[in-house]
PDB file of N, CA and C in Angstrom:
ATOM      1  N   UNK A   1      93.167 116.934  66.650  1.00  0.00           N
ATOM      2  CA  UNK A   1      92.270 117.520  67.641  1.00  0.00           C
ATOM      3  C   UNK A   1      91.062 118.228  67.006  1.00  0.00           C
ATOM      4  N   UNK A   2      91.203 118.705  65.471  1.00  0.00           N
ATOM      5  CA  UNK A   2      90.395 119.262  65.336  1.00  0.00           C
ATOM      6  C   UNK A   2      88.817 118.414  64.597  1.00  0.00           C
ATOM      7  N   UNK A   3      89.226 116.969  64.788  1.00  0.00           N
ATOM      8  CA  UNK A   3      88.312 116.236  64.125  1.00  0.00           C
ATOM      9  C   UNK A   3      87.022 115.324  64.781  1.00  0.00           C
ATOM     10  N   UNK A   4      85.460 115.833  64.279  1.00  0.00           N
ATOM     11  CA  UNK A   4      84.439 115.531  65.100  1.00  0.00           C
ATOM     12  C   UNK A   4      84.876 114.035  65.654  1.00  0.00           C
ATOM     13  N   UNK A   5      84.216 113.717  66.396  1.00  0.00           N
ATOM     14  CA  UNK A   5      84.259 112.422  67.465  1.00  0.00           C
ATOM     15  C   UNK A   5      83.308 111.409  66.186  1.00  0.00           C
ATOM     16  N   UNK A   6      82.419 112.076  65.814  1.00  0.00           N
ATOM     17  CA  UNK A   6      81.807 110.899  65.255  1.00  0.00           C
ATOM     18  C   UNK A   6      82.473 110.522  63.983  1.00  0.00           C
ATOM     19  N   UNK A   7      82.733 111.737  63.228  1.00  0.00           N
ATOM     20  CA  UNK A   7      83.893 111.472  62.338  1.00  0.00           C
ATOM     21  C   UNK A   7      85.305 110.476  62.145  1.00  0.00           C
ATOM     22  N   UNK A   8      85.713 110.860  63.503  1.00  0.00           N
ATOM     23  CA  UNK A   8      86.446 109.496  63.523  1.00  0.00           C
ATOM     24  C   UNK A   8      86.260 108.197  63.694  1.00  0.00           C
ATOM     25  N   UNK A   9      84.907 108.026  64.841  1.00  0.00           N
ATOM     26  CA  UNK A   9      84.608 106.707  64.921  1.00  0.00           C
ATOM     27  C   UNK A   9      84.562 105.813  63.723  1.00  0.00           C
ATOM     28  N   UNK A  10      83.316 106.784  62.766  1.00  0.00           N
ATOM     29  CA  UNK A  10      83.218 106.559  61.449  1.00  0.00           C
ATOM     30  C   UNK A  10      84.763 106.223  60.541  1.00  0.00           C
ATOM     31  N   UNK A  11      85.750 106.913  60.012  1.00  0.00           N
ATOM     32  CA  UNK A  11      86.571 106.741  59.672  1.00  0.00           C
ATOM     33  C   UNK A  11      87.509 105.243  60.426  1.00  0.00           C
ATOM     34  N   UNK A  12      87.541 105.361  61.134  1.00  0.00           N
ATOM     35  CA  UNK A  12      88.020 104.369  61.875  1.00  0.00           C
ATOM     36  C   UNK A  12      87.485 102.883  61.552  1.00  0.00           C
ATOM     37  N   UNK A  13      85.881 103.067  61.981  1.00  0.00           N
ATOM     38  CA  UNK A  13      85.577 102.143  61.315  1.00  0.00           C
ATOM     39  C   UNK A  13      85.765 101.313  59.512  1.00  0.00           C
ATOM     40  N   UNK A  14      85.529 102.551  58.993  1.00  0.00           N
ATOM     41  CA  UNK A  14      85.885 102.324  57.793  1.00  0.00           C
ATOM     42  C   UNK A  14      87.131 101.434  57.268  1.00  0.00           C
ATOM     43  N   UNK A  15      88.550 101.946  57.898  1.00  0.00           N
ATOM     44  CA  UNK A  15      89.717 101.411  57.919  1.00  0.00           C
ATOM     45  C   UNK A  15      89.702 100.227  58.290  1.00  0.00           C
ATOM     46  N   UNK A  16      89.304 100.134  59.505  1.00  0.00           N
ATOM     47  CA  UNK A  16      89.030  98.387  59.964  1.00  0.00           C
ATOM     48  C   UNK A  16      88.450  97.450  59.607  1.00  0.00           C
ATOM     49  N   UNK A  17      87.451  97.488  58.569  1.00  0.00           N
ATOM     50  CA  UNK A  17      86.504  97.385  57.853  1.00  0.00           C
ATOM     51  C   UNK A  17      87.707  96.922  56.164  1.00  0.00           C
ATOM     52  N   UNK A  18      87.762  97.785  56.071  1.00  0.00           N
ATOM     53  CA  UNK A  18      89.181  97.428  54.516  1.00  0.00           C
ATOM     54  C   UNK A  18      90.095  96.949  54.982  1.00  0.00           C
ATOM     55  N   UNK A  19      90.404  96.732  56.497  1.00  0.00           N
ATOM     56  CA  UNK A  19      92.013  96.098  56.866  1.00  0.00           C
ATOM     57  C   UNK A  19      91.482  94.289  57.147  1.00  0.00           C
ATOM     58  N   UNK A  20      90.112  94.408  57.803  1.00  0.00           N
ATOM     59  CA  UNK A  20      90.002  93.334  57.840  1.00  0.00           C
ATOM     60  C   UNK A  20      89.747  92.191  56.813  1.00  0.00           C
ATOM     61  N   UNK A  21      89.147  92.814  55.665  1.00  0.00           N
ATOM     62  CA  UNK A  21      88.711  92.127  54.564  1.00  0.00           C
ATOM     63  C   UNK A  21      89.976  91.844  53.907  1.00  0.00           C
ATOM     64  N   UNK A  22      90.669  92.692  53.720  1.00  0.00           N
ATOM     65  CA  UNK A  22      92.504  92.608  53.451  1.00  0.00           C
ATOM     66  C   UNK A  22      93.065  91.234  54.021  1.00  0.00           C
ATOM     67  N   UNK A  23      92.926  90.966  54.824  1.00  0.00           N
ATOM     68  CA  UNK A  23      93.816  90.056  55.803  1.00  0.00           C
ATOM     69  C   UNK A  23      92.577  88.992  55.839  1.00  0.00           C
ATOM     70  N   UNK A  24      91.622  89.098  55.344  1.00  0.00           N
ATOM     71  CA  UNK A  24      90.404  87.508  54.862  1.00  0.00           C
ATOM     72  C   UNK A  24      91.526  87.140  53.549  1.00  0.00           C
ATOM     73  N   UNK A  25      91.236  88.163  52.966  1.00  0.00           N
ATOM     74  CA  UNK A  25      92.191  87.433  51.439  1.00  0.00           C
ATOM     75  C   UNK A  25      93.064  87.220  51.276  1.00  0.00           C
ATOM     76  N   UNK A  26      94.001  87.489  52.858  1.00  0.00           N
ATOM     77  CA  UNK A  26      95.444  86.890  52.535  1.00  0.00           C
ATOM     78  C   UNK A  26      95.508  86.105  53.187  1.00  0.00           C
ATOM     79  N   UNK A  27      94.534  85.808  54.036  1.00  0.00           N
ATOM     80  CA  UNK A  27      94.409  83.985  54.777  1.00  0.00           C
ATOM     81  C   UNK A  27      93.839  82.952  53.581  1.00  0.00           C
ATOM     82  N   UNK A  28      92.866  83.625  52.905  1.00  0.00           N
ATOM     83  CA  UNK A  28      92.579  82.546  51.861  1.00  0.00           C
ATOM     84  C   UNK A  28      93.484  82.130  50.996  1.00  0.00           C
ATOM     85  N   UNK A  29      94.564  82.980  50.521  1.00  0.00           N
ATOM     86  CA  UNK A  29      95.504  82.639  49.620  1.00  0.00           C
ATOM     87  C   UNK A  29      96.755  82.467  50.308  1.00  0.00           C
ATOM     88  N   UNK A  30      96.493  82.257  51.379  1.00  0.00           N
ATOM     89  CA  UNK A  30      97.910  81.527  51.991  1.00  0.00           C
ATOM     90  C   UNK A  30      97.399  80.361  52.313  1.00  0.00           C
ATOM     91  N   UNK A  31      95.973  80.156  52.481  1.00  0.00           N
ATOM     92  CA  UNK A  31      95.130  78.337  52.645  1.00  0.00           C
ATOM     93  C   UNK A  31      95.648  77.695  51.055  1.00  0.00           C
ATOM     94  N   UNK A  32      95.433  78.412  49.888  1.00  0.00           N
ATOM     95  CA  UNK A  32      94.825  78.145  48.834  1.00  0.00           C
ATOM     96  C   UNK A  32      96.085  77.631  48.088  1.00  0.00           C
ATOM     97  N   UNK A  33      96.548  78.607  47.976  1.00  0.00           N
ATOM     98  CA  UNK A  33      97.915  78.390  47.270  1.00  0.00           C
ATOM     99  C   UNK A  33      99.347  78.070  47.847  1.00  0.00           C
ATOM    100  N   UNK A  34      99.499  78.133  49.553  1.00  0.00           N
ATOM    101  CA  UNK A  34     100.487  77.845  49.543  1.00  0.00           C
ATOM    102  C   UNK A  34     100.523  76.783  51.096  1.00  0.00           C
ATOM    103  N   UNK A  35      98.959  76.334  50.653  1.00  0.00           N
ATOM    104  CA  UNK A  35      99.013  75.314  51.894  1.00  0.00           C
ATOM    105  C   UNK A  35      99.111  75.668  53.622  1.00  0.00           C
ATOM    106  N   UNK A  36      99.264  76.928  53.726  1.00  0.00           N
ATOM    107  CA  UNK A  36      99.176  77.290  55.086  1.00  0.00           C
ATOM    108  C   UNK A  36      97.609  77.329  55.663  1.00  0.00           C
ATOM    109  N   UNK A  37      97.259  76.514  56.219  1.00  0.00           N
ATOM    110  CA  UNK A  37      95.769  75.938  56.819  1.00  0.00           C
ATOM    111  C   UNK A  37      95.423  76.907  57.839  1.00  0.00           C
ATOM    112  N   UNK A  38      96.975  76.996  58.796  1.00  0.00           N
ATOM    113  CA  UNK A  38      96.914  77.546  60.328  1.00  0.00           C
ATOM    114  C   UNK A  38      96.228  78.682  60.258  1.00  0.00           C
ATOM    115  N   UNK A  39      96.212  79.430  59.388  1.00  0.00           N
ATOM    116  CA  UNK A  39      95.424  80.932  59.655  1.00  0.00           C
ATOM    117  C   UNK A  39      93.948  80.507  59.661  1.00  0.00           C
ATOM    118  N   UNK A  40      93.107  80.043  59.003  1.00  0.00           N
ATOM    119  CA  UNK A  40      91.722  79.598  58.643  1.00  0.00           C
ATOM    120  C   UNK A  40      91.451  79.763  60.532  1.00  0.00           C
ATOM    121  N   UNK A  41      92.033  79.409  61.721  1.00  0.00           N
ATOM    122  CA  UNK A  41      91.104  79.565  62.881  1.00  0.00           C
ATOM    123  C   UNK A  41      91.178  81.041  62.950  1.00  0.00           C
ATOM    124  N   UNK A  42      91.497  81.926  62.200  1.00  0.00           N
ATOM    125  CA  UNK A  42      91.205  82.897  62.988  1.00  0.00           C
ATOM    126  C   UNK A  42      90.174  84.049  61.981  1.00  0.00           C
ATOM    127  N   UNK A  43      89.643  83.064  61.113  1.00  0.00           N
ATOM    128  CA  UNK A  43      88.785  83.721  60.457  1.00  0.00           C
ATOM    129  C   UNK A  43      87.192  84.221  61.490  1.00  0.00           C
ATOM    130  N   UNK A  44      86.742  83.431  62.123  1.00  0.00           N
ATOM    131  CA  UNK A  44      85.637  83.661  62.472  1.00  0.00           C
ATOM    132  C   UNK A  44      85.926  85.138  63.387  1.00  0.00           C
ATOM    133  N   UNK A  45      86.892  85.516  63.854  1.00  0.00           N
ATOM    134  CA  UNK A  45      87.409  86.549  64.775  1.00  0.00           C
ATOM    135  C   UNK A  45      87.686  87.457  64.028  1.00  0.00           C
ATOM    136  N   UNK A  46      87.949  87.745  62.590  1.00  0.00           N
ATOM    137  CA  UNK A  46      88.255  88.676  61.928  1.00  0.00           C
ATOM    138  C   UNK A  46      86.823  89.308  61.428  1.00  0.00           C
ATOM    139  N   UNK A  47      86.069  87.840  61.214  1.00  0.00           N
ATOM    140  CA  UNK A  47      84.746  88.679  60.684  1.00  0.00           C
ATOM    141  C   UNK A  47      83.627  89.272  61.801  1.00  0.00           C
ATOM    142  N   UNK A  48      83.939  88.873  63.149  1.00  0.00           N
ATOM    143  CA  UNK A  48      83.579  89.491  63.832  1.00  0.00           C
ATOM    144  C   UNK A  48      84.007  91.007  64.252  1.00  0.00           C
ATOM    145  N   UNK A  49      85.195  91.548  64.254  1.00  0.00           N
ATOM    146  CA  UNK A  49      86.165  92.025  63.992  1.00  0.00           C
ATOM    147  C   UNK A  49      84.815  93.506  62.873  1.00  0.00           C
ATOM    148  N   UNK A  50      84.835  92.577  61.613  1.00  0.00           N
ATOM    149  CA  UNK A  50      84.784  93.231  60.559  1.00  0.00           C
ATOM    150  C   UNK A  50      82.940  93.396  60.644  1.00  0.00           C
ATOM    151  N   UNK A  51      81.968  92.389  61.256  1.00  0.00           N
ATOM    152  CA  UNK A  51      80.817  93.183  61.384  1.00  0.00           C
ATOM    153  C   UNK A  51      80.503  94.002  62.475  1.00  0.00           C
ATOM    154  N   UNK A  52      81.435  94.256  63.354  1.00  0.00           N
ATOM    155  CA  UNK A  52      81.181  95.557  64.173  1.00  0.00           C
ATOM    156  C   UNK A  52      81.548  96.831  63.691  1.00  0.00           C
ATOM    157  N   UNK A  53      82.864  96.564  62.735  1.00  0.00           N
ATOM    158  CA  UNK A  53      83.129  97.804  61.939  1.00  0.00           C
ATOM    159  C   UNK A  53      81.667  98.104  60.580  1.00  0.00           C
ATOM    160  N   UNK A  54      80.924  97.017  60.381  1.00  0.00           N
ATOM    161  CA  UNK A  54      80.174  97.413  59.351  1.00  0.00           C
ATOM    162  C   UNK A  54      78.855  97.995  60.045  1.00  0.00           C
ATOM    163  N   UNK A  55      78.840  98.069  61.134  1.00  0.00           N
ATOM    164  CA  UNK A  55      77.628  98.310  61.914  1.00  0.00           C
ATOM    165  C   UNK A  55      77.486  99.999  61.726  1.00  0.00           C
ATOM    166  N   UNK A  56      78.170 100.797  61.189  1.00  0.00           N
ATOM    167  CA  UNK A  56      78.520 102.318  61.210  1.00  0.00           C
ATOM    168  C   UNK A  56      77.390 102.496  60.170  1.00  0.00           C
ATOM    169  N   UNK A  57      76.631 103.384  59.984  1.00  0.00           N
ATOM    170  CA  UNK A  57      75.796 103.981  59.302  1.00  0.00           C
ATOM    171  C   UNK A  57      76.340 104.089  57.420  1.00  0.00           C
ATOM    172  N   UNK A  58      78.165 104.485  57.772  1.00  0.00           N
ATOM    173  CA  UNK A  58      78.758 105.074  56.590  1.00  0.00           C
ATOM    174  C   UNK A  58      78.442 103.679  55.850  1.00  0.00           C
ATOM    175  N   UNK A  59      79.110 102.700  56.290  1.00  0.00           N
ATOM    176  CA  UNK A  59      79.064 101.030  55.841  1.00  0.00           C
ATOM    177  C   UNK A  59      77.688 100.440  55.165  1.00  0.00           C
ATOM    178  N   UNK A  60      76.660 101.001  55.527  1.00  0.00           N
ATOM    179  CA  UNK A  60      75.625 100.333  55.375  1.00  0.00           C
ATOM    180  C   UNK A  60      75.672  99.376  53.653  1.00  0.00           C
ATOM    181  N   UNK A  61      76.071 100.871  52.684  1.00  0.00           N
ATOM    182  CA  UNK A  61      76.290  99.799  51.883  1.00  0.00           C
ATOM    183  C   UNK A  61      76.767  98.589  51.290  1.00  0.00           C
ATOM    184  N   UNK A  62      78.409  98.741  51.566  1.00  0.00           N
ATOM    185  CA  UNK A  62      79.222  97.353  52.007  1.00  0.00           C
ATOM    186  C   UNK A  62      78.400  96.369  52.909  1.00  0.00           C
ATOM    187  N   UNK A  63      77.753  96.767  53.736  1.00  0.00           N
ATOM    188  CA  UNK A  63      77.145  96.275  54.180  1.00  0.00           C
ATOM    189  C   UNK A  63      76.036  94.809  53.792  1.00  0.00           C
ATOM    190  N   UNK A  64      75.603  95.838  52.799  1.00  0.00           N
ATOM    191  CA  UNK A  64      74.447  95.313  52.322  1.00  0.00           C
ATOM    192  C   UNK A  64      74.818  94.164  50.717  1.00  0.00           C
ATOM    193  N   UNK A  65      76.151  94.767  50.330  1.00  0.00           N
ATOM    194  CA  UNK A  65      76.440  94.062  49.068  1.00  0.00           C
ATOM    195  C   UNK A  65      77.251  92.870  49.841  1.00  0.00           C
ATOM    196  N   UNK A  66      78.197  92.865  50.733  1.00  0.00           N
ATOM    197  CA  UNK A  66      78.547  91.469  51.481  1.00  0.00           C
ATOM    198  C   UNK A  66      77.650  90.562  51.689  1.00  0.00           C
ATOM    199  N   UNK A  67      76.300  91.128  52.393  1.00  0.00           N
ATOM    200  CA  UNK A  67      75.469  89.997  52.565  1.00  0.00           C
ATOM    201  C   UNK A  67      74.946  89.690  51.492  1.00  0.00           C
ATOM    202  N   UNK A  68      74.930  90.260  50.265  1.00  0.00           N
ATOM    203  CA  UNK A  68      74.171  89.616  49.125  1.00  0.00           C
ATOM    204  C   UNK A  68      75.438  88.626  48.041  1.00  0.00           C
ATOM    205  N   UNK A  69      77.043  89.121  48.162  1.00  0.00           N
ATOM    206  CA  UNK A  69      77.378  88.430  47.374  1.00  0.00           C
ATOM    207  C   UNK A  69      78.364  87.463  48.335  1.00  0.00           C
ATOM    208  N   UNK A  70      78.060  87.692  49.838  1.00  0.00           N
ATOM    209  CA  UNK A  70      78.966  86.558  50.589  1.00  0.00           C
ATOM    210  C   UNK A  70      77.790  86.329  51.883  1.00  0.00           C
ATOM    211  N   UNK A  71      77.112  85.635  51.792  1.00  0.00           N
ATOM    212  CA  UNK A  71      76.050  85.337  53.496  1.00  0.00           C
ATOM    213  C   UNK A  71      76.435  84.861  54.093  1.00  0.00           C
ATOM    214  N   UNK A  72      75.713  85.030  55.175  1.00  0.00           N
ATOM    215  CA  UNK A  72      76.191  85.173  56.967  1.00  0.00           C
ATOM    216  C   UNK A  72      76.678  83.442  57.133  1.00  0.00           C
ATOM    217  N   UNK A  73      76.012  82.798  56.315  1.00  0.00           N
ATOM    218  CA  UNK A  73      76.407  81.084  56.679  1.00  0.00           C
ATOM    219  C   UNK A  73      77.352  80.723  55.724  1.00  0.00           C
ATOM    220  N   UNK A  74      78.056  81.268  55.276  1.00  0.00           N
ATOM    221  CA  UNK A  74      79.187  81.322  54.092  1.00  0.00           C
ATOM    222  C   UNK A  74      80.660  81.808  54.534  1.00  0.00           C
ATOM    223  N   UNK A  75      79.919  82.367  55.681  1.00  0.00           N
ATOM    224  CA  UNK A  75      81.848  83.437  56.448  1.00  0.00           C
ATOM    225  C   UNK A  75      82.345  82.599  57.228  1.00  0.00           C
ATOM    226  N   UNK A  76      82.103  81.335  56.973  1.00  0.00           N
ATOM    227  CA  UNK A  76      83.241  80.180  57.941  1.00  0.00           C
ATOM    228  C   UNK A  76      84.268  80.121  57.277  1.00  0.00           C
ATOM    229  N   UNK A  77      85.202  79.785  57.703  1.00  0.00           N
ATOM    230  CA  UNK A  77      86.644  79.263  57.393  1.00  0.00           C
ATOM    231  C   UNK A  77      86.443  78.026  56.704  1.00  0.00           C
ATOM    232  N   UNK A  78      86.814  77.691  55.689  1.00  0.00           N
ATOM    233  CA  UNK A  78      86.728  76.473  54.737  1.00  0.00           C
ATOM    234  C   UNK A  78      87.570  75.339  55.363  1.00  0.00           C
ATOM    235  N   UNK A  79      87.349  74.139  54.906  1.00  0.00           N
ATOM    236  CA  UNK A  79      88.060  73.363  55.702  1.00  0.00           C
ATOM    237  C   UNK A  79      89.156  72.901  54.758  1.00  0.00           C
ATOM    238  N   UNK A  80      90.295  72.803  55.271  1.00  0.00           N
ATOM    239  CA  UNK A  80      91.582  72.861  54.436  1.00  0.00           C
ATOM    240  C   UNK A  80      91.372  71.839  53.322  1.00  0.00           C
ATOM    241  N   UNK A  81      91.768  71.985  52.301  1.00  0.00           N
ATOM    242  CA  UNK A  81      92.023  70.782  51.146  1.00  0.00           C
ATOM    243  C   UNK A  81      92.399  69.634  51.714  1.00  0.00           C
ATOM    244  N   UNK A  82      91.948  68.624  51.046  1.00  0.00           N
ATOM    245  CA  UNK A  82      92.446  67.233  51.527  1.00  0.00           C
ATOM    246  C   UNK A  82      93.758  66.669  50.506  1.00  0.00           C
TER     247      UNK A  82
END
């Protein structure tokens, strides 16, 4: 109760923001290494997910290093190995 409103939004965001990127890399390495494809549809929903959490002021920098070392036409879901 005793914690500002924006403070939490912020924090909040933050978390969702590291939970979602968390759970990108364990869809990729469950595509990658152990052949599970099925998760890859639900990538585009996670990174949506994950640029509303980056939209927070605190984020800006994550922000700004995602789009430089992963771009916006790059956050598709890969298409499974053949």
């Amino acid at each position: 109760p005793d914690i500002a409103p924006g403070n939490f939004a912020a924090s909040y965001a933050i978390l969702g923001a590291q939970r979602g990127l968390k759970v990108l890399g364990i869809f990729a390495r469950q595509s990658r290494a152990h052949g599970n494809h099925g998760l890859l549809g639900h990538i585009p929903r996670i990174w949506r997910y994950i640029e509303e959490d980056l939209a927070v002021p605190e984020l800006s920098p994550v922000r700004a290093l995602l789009a430089e070392i992963l771009p916006l036409e790059r956050r598709l879901p890969l298409a499974p190995p053949a």
